[in-house]
PDB file of N, CA and C in Angstrom:
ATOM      1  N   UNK A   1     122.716 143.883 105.802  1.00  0.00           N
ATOM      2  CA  UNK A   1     122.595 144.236 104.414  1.00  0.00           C
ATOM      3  C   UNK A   1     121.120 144.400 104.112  1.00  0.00           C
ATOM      4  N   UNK A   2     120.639 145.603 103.225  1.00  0.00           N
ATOM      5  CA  UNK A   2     119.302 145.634 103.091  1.00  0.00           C
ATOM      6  C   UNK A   2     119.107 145.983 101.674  1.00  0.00           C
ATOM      7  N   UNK A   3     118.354 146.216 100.898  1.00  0.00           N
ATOM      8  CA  UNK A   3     118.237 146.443  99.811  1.00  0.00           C
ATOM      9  C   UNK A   3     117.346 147.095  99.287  1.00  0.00           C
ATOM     10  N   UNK A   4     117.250 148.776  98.626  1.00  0.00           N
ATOM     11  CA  UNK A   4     116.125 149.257  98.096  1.00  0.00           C
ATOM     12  C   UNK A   4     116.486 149.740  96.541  1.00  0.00           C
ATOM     13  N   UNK A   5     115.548 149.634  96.505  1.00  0.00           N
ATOM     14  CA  UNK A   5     114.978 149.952  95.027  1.00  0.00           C
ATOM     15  C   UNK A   5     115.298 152.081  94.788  1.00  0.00           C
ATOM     16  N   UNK A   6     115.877 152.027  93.541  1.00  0.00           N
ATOM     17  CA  UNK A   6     116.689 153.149  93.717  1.00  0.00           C
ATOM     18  C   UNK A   6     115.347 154.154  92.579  1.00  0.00           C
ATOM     19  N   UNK A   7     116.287 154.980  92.084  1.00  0.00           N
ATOM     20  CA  UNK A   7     115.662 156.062  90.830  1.00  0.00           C
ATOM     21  C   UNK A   7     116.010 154.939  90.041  1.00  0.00           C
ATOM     22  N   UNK A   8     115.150 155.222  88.753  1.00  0.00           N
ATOM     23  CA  UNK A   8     115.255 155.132  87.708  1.00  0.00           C
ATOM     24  C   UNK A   8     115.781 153.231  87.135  1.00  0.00           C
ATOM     25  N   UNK A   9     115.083 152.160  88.606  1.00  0.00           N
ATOM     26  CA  UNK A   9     115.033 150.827  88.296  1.00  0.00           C
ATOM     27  C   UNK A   9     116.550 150.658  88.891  1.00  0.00           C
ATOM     28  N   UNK A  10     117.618 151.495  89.557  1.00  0.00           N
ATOM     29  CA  UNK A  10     118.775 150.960  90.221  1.00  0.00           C
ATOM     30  C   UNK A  10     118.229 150.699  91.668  1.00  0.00           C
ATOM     31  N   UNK A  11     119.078 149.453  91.816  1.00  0.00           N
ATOM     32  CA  UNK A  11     119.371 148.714  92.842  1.00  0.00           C
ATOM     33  C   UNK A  11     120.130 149.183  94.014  1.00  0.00           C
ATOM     34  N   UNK A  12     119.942 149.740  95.293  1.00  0.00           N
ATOM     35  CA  UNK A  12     120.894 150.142  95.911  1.00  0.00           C
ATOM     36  C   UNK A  12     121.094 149.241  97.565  1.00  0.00           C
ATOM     37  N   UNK A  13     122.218 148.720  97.471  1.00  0.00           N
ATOM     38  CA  UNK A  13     122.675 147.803  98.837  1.00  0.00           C
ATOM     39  C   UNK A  13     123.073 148.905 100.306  1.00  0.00           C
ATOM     40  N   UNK A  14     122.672 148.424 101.019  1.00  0.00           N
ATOM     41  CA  UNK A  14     123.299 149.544 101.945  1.00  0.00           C
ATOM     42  C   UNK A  14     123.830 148.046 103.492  1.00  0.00           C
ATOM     43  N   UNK A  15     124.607 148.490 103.729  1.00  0.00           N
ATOM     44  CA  UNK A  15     125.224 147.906 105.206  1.00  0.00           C
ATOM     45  C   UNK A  15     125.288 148.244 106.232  1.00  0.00           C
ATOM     46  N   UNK A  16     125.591 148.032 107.217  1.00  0.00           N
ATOM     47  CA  UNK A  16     126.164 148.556 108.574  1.00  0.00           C
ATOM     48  C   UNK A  16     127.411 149.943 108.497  1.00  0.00           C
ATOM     49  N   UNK A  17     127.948 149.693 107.477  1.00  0.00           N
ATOM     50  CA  UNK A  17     128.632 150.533 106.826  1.00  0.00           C
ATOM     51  C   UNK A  17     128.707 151.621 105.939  1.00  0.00           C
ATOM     52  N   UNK A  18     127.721 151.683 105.401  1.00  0.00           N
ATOM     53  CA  UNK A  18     126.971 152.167 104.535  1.00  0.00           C
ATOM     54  C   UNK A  18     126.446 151.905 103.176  1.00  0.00           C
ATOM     55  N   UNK A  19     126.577 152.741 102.070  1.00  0.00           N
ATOM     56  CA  UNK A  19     126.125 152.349 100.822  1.00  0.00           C
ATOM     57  C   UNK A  19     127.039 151.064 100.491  1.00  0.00           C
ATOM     58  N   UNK A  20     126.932 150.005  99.653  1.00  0.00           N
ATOM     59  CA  UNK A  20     127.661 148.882  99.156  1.00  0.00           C
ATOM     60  C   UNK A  20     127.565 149.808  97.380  1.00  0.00           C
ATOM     61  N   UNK A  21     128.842 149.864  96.803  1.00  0.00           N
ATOM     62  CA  UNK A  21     128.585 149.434  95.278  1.00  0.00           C
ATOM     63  C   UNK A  21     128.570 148.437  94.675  1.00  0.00           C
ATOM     64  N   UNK A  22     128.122 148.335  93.938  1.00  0.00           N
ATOM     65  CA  UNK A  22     128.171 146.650  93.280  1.00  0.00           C
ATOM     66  C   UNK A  22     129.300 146.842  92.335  1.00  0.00           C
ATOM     67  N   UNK A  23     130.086 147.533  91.778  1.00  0.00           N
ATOM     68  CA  UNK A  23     130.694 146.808  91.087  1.00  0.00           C
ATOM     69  C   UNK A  23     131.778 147.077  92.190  1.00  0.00           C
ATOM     70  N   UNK A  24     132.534 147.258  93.337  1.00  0.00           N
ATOM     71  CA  UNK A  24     133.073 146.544  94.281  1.00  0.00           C
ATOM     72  C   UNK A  24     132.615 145.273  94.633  1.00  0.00           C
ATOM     73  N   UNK A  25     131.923 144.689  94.338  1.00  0.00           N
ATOM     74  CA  UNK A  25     131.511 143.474  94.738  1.00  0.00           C
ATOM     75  C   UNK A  25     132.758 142.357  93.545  1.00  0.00           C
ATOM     76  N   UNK A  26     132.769 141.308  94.282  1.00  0.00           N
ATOM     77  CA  UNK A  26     133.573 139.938  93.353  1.00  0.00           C
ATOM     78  C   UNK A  26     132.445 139.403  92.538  1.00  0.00           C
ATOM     79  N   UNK A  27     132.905 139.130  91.201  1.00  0.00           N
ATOM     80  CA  UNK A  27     132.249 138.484  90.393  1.00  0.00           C
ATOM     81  C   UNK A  27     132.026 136.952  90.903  1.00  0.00           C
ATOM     82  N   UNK A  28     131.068 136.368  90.608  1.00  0.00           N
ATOM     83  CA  UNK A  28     131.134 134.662  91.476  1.00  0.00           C
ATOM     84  C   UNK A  28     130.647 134.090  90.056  1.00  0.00           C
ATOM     85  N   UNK A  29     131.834 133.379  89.439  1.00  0.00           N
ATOM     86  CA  UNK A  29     131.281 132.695  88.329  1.00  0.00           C
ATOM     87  C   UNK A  29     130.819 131.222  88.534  1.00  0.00           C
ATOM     88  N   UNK A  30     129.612 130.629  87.546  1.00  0.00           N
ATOM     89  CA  UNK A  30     128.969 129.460  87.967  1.00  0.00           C
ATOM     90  C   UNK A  30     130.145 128.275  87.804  1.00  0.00           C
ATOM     91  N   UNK A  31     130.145 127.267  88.243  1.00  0.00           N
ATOM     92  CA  UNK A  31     130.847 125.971  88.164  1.00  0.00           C
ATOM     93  C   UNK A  31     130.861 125.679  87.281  1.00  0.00           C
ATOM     94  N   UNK A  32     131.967 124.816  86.601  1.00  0.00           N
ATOM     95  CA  UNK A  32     131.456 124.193  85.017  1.00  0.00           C
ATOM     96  C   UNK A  32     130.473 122.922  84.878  1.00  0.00           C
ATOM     97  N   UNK A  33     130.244 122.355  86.023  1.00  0.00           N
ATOM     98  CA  UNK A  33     128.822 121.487  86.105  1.00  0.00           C
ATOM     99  C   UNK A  33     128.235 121.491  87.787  1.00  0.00           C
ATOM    100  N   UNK A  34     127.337 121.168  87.346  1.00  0.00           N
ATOM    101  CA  UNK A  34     126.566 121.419  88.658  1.00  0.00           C
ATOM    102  C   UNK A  34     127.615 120.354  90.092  1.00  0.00           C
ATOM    103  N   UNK A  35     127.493 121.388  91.366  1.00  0.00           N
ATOM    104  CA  UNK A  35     127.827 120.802  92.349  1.00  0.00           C
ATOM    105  C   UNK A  35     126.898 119.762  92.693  1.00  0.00           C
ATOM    106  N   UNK A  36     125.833 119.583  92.584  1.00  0.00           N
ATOM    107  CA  UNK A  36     124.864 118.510  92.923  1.00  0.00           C
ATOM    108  C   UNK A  36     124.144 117.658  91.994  1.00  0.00           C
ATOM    109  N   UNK A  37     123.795 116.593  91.848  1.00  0.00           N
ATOM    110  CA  UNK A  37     123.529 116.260  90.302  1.00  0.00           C
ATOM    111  C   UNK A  37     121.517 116.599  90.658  1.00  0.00           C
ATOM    112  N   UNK A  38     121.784 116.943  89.075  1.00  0.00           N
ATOM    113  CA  UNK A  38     120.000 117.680  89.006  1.00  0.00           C
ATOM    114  C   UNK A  38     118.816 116.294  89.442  1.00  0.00           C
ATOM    115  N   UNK A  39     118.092 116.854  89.778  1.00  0.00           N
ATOM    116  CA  UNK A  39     116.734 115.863  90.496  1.00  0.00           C
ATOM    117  C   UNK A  39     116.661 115.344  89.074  1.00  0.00           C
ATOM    118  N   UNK A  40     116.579 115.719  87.805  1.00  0.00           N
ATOM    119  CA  UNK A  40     115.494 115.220  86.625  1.00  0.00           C
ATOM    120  C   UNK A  40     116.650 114.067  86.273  1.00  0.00           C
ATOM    121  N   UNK A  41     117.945 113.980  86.662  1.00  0.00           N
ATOM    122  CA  UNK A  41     119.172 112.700  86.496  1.00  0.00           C
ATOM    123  C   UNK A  41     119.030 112.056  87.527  1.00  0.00           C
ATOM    124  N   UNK A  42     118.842 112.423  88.539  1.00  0.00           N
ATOM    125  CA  UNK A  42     118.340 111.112  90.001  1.00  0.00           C
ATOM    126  C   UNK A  42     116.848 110.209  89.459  1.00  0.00           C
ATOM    127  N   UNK A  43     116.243 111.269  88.975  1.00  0.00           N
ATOM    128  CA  UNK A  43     114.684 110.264  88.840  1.00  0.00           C
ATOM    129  C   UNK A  43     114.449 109.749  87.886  1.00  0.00           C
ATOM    130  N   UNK A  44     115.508 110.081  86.835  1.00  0.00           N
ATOM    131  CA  UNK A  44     115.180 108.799  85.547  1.00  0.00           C
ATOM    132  C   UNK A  44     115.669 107.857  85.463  1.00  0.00           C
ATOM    133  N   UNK A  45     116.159 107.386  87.067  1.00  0.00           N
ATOM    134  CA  UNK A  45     116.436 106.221  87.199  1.00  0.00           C
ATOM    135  C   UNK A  45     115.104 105.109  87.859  1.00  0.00           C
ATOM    136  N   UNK A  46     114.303 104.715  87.340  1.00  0.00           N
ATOM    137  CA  UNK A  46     113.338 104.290  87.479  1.00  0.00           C
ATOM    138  C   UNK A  46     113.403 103.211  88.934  1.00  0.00           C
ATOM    139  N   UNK A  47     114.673 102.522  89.070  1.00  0.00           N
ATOM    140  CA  UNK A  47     114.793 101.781  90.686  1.00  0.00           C
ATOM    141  C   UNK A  47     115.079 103.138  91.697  1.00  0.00           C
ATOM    142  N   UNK A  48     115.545 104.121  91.687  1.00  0.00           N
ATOM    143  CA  UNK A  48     115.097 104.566  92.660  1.00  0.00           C
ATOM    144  C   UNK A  48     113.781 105.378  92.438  1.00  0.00           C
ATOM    145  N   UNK A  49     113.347 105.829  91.733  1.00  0.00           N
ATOM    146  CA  UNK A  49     112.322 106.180  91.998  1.00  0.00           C
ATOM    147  C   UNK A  49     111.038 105.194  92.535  1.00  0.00           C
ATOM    148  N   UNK A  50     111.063 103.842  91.805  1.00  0.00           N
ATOM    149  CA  UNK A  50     110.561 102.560  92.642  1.00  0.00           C
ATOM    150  C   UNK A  50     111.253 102.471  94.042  1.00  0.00           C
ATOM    151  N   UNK A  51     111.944 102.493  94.602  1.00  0.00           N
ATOM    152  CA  UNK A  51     112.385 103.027  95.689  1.00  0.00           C
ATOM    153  C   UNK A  51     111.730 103.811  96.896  1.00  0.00           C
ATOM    154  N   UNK A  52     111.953 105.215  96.490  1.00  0.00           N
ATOM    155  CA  UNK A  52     111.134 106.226  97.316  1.00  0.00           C
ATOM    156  C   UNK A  52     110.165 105.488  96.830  1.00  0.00           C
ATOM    157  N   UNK A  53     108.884 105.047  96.306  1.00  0.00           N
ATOM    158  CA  UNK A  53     107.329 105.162  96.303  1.00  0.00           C
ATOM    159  C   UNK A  53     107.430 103.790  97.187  1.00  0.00           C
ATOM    160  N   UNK A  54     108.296 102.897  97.417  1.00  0.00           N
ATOM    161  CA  UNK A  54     108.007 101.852  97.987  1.00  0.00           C
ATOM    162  C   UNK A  54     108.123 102.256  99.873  1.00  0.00           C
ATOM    163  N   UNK A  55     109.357 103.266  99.777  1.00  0.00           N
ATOM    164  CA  UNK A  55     108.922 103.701 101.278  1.00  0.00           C
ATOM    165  C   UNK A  55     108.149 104.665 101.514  1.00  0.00           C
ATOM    166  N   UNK A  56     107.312 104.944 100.762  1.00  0.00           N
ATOM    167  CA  UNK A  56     106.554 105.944 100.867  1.00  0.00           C
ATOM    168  C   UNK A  56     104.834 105.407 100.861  1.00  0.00           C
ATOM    169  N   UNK A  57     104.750 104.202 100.245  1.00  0.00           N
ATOM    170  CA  UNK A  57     104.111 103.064 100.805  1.00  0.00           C
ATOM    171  C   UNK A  57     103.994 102.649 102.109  1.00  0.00           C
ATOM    172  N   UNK A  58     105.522 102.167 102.552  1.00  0.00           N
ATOM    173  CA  UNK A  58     105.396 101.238 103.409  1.00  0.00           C
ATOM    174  C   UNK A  58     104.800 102.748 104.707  1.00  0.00           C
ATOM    175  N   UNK A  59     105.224 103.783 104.209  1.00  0.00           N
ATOM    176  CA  UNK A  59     105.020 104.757 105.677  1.00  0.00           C
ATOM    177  C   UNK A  59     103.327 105.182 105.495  1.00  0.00           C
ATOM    178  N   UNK A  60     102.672 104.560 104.365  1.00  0.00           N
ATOM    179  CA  UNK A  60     101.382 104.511 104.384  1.00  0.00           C
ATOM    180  C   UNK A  60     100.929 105.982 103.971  1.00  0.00           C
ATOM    181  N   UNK A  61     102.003 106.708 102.930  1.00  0.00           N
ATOM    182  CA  UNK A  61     101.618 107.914 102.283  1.00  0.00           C
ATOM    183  C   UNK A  61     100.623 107.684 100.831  1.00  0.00           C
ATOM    184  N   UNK A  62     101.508 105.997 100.416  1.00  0.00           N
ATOM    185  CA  UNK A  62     100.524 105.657  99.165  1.00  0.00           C
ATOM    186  C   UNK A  62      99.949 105.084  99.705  1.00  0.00           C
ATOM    187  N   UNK A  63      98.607 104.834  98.888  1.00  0.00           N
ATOM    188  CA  UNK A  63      98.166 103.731  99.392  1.00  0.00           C
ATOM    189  C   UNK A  63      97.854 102.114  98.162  1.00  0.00           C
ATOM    190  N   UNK A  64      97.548 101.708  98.779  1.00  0.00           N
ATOM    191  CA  UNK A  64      97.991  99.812  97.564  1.00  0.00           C
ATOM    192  C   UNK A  64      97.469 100.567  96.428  1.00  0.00           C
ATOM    193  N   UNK A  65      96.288 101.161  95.889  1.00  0.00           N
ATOM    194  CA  UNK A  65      95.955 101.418  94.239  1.00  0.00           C
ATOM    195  C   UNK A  65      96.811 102.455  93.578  1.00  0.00           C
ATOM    196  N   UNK A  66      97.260 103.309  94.580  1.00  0.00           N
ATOM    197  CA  UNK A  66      98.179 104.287  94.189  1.00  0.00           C
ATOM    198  C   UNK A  66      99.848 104.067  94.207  1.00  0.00           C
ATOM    199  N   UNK A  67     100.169 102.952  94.688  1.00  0.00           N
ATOM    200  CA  UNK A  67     101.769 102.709  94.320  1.00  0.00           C
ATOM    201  C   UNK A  67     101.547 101.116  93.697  1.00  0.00           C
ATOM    202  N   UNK A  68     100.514 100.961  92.955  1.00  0.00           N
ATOM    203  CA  UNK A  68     100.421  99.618  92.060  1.00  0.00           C
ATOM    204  C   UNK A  68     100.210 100.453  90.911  1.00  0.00           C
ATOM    205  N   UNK A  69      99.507 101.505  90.412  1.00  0.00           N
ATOM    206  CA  UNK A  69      99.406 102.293  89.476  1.00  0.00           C
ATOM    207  C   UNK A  69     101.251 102.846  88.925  1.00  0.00           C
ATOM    208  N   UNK A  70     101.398 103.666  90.407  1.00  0.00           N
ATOM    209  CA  UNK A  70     103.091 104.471  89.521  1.00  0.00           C
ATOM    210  C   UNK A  70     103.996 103.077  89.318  1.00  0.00           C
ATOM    211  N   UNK A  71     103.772 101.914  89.892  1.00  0.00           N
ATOM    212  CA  UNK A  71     105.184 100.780  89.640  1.00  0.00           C
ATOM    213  C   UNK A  71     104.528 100.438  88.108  1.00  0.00           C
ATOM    214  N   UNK A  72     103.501 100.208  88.185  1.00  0.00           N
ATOM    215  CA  UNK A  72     102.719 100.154  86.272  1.00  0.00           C
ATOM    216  C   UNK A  72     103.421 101.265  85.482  1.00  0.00           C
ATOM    217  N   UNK A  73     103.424 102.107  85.865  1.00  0.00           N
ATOM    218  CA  UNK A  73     104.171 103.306  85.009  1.00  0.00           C
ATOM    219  C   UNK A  73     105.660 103.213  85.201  1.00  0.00           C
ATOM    220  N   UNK A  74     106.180 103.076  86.043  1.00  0.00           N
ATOM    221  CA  UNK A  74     107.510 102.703  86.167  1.00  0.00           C
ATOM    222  C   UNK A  74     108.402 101.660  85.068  1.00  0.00           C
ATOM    223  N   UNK A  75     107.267 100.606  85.351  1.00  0.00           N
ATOM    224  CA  UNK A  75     107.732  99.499  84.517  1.00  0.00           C
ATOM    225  C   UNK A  75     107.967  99.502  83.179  1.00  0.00           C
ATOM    226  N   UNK A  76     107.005 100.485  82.535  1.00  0.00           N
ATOM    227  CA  UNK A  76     106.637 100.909  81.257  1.00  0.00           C
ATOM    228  C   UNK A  76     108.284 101.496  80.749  1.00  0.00           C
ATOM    229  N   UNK A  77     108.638 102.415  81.649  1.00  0.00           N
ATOM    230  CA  UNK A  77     110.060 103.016  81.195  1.00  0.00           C
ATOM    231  C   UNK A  77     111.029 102.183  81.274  1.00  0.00           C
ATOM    232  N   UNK A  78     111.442 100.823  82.101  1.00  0.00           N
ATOM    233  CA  UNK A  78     112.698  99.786  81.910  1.00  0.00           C
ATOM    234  C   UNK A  78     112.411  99.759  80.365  1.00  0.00           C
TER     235      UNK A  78
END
């Protein structure tokens, strides 16, 4: 499948087969909630995010002033 840029701002698909039309194509409608839950609902959970920075510490990515600073900020949000 490749894709060029047509006249006049159309889109044109082409295949092994040849031209693709799009409106032969299936509509794919979105889910009614997300299949995965969004990063910004994982991280306002403040223990895991204390979490990752603590192994991210221990693997010596923070270092002591920099994961004593974000658990200060952490704490602030309980």
């Amino acid at each position: 499948m490749s894709q060029q840029q047509g006249a006049r701002g159309t889109v044109i698909f082409v295949s092994q087969h040849g031209t693709v039309d799009v409106e032969w194509l299936p509509r794919v409608e979105r889910p009614a909630r997300p299949i995965v839950e969004p990063a910004a609902e994982r991280e306002a959970d403040p223990f895991v995010v204390l979490e990752k920075l603590a192994a991210l510490h221990a693997r010596g990515i923070l270092d002591d002033a920099e994961f004593a600073a974000m658990k200060v900020e952490l704490r602030a949000r309980i």
